[in-house]
C-alpha atoms as a PDB file:
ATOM      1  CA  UNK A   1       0.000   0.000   0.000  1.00  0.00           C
ATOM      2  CA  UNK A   2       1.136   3.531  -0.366  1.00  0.00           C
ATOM      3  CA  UNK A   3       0.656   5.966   2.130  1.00  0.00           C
ATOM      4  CA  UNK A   4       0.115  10.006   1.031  1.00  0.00           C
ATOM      5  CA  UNK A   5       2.728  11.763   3.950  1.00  0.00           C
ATOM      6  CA  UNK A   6       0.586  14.293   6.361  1.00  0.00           C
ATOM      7  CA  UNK A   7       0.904  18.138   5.229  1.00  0.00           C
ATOM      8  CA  UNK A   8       2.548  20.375   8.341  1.00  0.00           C
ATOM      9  CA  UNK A   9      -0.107  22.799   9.553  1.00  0.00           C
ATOM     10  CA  UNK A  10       2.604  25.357   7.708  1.00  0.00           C
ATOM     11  CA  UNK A  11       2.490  24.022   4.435  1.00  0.00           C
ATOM     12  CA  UNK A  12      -1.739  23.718   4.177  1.00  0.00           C
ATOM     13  CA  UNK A  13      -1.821  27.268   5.151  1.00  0.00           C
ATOM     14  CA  UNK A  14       0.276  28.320   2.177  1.00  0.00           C
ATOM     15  CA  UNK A  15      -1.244  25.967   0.183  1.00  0.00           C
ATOM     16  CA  UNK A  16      -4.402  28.210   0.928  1.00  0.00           C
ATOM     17  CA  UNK A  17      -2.474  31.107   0.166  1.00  0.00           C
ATOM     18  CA  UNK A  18      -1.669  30.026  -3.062  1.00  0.00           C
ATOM     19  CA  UNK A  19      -5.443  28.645  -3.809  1.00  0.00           C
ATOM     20  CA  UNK A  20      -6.760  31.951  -2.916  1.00  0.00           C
ATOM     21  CA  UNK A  21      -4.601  33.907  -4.826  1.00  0.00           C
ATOM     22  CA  UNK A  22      -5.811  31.897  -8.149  1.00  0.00           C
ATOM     23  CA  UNK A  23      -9.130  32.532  -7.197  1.00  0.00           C
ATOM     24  CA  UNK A  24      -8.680  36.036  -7.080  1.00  0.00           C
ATOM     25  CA  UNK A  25      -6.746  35.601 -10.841  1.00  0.00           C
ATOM     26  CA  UNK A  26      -9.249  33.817 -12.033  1.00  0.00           C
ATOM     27  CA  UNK A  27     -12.296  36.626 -11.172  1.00  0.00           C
ATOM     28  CA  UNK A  28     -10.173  39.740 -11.712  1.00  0.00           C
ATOM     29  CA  UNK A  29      -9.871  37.919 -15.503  1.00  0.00           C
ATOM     30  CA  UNK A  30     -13.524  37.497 -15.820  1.00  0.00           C
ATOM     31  CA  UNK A  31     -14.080  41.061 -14.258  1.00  0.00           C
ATOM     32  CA  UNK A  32     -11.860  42.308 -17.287  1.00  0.00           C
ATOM     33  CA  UNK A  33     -13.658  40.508 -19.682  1.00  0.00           C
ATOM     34  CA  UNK A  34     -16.963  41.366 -18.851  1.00  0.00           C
ATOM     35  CA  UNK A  35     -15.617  44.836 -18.687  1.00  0.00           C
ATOM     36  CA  UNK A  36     -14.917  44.563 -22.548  1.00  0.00           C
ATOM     37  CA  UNK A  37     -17.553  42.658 -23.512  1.00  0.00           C
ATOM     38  CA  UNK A  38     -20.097  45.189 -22.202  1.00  0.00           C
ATOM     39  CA  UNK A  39     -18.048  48.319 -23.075  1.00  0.00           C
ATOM     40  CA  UNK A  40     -17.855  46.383 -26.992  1.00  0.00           C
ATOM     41  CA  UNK A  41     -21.737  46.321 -27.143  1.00  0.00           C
ATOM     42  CA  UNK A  42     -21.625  50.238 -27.404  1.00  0.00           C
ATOM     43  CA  UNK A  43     -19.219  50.411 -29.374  1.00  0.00           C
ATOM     44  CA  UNK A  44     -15.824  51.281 -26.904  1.00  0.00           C
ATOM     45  CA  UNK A  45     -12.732  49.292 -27.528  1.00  0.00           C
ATOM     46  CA  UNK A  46      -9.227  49.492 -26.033  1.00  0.00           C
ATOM     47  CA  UNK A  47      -5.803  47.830 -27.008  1.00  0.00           C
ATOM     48  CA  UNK A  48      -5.132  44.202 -25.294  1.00  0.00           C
ATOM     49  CA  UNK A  49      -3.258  44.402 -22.255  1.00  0.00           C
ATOM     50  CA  UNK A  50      -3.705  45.993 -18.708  1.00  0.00           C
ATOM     51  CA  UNK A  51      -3.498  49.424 -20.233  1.00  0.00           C
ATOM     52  CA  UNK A  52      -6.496  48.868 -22.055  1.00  0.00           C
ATOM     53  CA  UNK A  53      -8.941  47.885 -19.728  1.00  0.00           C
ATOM     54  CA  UNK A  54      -7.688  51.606 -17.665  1.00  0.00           C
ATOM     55  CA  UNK A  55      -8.727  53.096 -20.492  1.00  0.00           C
ATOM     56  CA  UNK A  56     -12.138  51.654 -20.734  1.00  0.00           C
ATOM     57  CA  UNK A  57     -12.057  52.620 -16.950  1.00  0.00           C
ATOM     58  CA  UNK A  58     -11.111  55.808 -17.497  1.00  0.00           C
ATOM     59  CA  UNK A  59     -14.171  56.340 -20.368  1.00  0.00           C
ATOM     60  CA  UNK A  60     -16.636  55.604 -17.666  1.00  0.00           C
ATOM     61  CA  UNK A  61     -15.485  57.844 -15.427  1.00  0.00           C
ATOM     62  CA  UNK A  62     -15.819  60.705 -17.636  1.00  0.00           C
ATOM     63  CA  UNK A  63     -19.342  62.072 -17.055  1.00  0.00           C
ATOM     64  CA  UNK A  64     -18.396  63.926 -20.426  1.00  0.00           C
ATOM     65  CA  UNK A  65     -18.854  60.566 -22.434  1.00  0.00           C
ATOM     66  CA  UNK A  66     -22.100  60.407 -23.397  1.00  0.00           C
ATOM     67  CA  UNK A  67     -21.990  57.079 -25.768  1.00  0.00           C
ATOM     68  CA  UNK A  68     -22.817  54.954 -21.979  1.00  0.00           C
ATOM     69  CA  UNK A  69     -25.863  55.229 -20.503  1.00  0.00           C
ATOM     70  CA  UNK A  70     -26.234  56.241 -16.624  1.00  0.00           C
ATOM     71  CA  UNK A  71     -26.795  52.740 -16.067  1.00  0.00           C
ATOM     72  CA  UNK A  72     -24.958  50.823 -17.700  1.00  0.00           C
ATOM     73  CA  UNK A  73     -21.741  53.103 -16.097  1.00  0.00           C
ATOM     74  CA  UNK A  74     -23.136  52.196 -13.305  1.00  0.00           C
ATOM     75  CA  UNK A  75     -22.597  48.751 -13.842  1.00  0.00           C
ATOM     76  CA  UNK A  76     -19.020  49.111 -14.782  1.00  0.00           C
ATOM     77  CA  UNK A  77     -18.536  51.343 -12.667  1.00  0.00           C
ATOM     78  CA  UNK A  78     -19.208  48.864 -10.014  1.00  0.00           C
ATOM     79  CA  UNK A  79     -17.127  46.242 -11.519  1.00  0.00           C
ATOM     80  CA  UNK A  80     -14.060  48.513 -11.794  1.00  0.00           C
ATOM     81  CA  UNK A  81     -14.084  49.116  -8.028  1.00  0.00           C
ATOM     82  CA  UNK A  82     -14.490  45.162  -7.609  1.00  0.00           C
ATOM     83  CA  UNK A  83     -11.769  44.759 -10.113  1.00  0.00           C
ATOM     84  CA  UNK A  84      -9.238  47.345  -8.273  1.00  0.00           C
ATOM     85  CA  UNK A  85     -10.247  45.876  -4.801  1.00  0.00           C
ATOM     86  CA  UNK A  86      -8.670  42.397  -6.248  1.00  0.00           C
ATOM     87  CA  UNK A  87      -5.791  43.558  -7.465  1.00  0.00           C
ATOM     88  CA  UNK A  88      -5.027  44.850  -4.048  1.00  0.00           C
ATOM     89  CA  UNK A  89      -5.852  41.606  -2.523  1.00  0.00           C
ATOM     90  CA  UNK A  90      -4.215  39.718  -5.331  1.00  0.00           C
ATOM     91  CA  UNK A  91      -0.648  42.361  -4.445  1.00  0.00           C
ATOM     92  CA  UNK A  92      -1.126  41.566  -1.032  1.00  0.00           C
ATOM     93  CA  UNK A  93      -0.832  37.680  -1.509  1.00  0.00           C
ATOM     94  CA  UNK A  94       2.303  38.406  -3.707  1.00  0.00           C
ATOM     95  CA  UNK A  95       3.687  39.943  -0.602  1.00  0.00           C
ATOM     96  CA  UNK A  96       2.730  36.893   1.491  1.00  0.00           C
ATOM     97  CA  UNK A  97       4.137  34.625  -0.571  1.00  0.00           C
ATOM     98  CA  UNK A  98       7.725  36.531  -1.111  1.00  0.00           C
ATOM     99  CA  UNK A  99       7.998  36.612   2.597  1.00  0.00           C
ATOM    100  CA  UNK A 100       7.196  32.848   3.237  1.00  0.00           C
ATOM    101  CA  UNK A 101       9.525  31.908   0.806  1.00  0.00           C
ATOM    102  CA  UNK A 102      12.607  33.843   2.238  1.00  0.00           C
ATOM    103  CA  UNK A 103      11.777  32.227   5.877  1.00  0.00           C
ATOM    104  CA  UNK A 104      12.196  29.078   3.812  1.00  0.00           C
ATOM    105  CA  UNK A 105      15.389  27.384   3.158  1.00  0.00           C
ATOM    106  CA  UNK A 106      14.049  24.575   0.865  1.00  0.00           C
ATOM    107  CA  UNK A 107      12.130  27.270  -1.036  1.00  0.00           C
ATOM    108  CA  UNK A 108      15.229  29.866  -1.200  1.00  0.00           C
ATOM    109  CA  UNK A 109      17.582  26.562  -2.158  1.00  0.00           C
ATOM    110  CA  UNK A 110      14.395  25.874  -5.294  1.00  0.00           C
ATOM    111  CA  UNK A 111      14.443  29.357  -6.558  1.00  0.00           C
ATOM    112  CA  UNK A 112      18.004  29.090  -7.624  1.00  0.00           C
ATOM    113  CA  UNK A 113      16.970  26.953 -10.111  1.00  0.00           C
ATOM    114  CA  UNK A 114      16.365  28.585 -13.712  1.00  0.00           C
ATOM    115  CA  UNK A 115      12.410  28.701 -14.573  1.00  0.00           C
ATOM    116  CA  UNK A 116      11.181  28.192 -10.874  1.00  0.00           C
ATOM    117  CA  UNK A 117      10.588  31.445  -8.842  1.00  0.00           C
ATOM    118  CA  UNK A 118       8.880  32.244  -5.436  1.00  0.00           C
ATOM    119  CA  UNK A 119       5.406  31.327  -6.051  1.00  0.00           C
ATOM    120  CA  UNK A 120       6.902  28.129  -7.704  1.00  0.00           C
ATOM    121  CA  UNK A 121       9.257  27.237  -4.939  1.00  0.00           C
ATOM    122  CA  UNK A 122       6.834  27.894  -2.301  1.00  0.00           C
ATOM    123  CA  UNK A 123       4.325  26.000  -4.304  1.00  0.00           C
ATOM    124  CA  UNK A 124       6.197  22.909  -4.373  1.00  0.00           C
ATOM    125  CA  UNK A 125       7.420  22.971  -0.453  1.00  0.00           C
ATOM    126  CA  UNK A 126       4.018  23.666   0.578  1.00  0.00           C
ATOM    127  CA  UNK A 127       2.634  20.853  -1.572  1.00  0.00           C
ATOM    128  CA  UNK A 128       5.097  17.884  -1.429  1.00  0.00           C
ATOM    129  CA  UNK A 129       5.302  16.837   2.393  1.00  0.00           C
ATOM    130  CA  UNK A 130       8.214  14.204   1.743  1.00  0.00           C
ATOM    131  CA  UNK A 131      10.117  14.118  -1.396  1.00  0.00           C
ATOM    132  CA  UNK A 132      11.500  10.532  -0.546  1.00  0.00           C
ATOM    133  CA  UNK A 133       7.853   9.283  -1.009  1.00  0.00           C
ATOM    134  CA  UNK A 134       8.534   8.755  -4.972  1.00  0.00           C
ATOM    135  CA  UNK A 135      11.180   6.742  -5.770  1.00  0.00           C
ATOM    136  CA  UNK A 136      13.009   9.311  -8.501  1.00  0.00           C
ATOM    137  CA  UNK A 137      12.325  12.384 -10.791  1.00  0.00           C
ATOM    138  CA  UNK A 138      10.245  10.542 -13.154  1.00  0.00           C
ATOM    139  CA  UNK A 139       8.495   9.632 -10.518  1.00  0.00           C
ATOM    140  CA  UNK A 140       7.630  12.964  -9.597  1.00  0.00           C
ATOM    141  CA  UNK A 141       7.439  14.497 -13.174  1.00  0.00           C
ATOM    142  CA  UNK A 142       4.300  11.727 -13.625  1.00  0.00           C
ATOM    143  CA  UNK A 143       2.737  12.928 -10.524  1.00  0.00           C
ATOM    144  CA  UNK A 144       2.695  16.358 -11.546  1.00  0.00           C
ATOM    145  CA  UNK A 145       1.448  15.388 -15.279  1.00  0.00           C
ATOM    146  CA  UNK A 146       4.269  16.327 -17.445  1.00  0.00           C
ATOM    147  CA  UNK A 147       5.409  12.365 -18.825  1.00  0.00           C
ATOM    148  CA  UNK A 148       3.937  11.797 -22.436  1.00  0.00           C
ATOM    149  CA  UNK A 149       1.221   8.826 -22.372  1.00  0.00           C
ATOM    150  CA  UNK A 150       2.576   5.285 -23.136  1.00  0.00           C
ATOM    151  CA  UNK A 151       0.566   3.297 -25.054  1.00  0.00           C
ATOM    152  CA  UNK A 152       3.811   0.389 -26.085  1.00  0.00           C
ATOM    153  CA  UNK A 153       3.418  -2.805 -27.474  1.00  0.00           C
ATOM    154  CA  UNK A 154       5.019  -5.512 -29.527  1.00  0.00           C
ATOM    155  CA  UNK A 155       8.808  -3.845 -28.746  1.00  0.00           C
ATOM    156  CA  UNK A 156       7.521  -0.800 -30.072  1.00  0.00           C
ATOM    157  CA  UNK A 157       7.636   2.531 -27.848  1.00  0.00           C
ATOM    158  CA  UNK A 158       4.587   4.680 -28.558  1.00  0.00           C
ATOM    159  CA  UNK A 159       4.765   8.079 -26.809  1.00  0.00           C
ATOM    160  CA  UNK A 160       1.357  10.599 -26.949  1.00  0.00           C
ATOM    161  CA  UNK A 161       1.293  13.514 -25.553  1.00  0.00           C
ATOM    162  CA  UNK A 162       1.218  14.511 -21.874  1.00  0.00           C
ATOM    163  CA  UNK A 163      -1.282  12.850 -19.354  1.00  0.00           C
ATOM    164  CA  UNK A 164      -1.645  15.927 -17.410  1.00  0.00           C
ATOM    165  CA  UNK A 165      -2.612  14.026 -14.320  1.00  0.00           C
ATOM    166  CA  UNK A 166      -1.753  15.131 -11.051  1.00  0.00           C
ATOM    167  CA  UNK A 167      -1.489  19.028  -9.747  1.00  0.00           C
ATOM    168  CA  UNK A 168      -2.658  21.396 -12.443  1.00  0.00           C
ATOM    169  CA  UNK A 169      -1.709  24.223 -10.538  1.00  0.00           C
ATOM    170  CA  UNK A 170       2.029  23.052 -10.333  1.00  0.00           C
ATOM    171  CA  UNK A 171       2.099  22.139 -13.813  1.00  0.00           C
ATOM    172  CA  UNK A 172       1.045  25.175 -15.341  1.00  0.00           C
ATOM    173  CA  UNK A 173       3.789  26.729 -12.798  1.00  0.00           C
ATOM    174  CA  UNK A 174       6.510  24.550 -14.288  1.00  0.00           C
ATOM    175  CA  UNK A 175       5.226  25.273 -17.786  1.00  0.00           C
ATOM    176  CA  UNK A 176       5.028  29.112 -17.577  1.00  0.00           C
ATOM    177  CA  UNK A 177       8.780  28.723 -16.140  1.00  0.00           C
ATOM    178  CA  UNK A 178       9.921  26.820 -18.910  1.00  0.00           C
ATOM    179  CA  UNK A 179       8.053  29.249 -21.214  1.00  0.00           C
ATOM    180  CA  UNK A 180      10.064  31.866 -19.616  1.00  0.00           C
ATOM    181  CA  UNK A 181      13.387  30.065 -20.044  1.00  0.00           C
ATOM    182  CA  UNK A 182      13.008  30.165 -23.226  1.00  0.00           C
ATOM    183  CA  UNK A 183      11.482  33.362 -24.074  1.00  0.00           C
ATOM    184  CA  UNK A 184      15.290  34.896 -22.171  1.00  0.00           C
ATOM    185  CA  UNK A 185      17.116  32.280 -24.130  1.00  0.00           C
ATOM    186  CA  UNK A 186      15.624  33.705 -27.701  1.00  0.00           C
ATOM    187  CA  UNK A 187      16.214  37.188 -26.694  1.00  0.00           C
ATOM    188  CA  UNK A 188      20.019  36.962 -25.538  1.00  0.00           C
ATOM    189  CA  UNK A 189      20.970  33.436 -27.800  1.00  0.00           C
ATOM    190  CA  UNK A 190      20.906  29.871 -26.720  1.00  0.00           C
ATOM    191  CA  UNK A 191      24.370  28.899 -27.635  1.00  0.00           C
ATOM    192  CA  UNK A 192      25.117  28.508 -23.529  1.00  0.00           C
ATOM    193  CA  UNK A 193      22.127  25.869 -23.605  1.00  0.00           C
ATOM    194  CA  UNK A 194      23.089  22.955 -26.192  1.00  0.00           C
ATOM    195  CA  UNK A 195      20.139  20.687 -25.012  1.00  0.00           C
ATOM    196  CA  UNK A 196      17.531  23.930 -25.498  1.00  0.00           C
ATOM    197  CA  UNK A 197      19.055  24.728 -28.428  1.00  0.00           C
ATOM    198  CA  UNK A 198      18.505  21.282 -29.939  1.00  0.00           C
ATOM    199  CA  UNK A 199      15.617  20.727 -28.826  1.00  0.00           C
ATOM    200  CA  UNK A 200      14.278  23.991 -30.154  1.00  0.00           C
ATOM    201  CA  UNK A 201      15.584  23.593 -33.549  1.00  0.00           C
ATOM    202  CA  UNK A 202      13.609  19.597 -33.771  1.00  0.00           C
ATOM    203  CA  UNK A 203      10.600  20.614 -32.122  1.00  0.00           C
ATOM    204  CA  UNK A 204       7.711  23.511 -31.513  1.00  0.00           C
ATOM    205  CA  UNK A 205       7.961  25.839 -28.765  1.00  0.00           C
ATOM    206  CA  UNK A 206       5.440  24.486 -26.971  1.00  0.00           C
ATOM    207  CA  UNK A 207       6.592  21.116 -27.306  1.00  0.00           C
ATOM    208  CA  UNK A 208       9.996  22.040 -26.100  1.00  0.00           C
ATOM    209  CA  UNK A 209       8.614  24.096 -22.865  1.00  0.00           C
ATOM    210  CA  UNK A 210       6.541  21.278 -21.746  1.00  0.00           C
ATOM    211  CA  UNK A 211      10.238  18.735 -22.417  1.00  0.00           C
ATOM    212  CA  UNK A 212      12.193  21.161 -20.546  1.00  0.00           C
ATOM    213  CA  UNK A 213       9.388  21.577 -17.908  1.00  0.00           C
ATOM    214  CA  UNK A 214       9.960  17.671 -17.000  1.00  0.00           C
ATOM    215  CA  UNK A 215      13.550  18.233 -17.277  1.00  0.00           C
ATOM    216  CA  UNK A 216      13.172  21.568 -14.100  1.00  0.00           C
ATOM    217  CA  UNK A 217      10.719  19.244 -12.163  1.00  0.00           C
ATOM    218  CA  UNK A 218      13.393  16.412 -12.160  1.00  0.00           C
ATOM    219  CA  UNK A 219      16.067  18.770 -11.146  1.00  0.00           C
ATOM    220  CA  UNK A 220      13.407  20.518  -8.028  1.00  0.00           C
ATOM    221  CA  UNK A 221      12.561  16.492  -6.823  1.00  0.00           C
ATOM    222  CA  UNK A 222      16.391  16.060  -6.623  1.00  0.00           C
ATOM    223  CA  UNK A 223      17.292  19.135  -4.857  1.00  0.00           C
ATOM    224  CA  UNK A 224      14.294  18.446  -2.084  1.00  0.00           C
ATOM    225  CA  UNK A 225      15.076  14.816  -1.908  1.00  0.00           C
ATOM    226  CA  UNK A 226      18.801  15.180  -1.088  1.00  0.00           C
ATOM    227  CA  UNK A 227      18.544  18.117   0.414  1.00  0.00           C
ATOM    228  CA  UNK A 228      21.453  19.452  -2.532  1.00  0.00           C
ATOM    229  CA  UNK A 229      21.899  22.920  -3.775  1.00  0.00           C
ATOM    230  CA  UNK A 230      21.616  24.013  -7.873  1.00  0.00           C
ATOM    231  CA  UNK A 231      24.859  23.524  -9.536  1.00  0.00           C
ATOM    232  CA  UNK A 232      24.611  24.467 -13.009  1.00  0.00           C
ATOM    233  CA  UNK A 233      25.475  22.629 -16.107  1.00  0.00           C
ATOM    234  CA  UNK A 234      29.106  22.523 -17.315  1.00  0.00           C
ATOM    235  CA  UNK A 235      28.021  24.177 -20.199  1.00  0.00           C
ATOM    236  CA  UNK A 236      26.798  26.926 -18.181  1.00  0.00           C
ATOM    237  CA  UNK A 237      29.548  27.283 -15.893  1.00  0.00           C
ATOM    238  CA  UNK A 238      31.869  27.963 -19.273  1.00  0.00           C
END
């Protein structure tokens, strides 16, 4: 039988801190977009981005504007006060979250590693309560739900794509980390990264985040299972 380890009474409560703070992601984006959508239907657009929807904010504000009637203003109005009051809450768990991970060693020791910062580190301490429990990286990497899907017979090695089983929330950490990686390594060159490099030139971008995603998730199982530091890669060190 296998046994799931008991989370400290430290790590659930930033596990809550994290859960919250995606809630609050999740309804400040659907504030935004109903903030569009309703501002489209008479005919006021912005640009994409955070900009934008001040903008739209900034129309409704103007008693001036007369394309808006009183009530529908109202309406956005209301939503842009709910939409600023997350934001505050959402900056607010940001600061909660820096300053649990720097009374952290385990989480300081993660965010050396390239593609995994605070909320990542912090995310994985809080949610793995002993790293011994799988028996190696690959382990871990199929817990999380970032192995491709085996479907092998006769000698022959049939690899789909990935099961995403496990922790969504710590795989689309590890994803948007590896997305990061490699957004840096296109702007100032890959030539320090051979396996990157390679891997970009054979396969999508996409594809090659999600391969190097397994590859960081490895590396964090290894650092909280022996307790080790990040050392980078002799190619790196050059």
């Amino acid at each position: 039988m296998r046994f799931v380890p008991t989370k400290t009474l430290e790590q659930q409560s930033c596990l809550m801190l994290h859960r919250a703070r995606h809630l609050f992601i999740r309804q400040q984006t659907a504030i935004i977009n109903s903030i569009r959508a309703y501002l489209a239907e008479f005919g006021i657009v912005s640009p994409v981005g955070r900009r934008g929807v001040e903008q739209l904010l900034e129309v409704v504000a103007d008693p001036a504007d007369h394309r808006l009637p009183e009530v529908a203003r109202a309406c956005v109005t209301a939503l842009g006060s709910q939409l600023r009051s997350l934001k505050a809450q959402i900056l607010e768990f940001d600061r909660c979250i820096i300053a649990w991970h720097r009374s952290h060693a385990t989480s300081k020791r993660l965010d050396a590693i390239p593609g995994v910062g605070p909320a990542l580190a912090t995310a994985l301490v809080a949610s793995i309560a002993d790293p011994k429990a799988f028996r190696s990286g690959r382990d871990f990497s199929a817990w999380v739900g970032l192995v491709p899907r085996q479907n092998s017979s006769g000698g022959k090695d049939k690899l789909g794509s990935i099961s995403k089983q496990g922790d969504r929330y710590l795989r689309s950490l590890f994803t948007a980390g590896a997305l990061a990686v490699i957004r840096y390594a296109k702007i100032h060159g890959t030539g320090h990264r051979p396996w990157l490099t390679g891997l970009l030139a054979r396969r999508p971008t996409r594809v090659a985040a999600i391969a190097l995603a397994n590859k960081i998730a490895r590396m964090a199982w290894a650092m909280m299972a022996r307790g080790e530091r990040y050392r980078e890669p002799a190619a790196l060190a050059t």
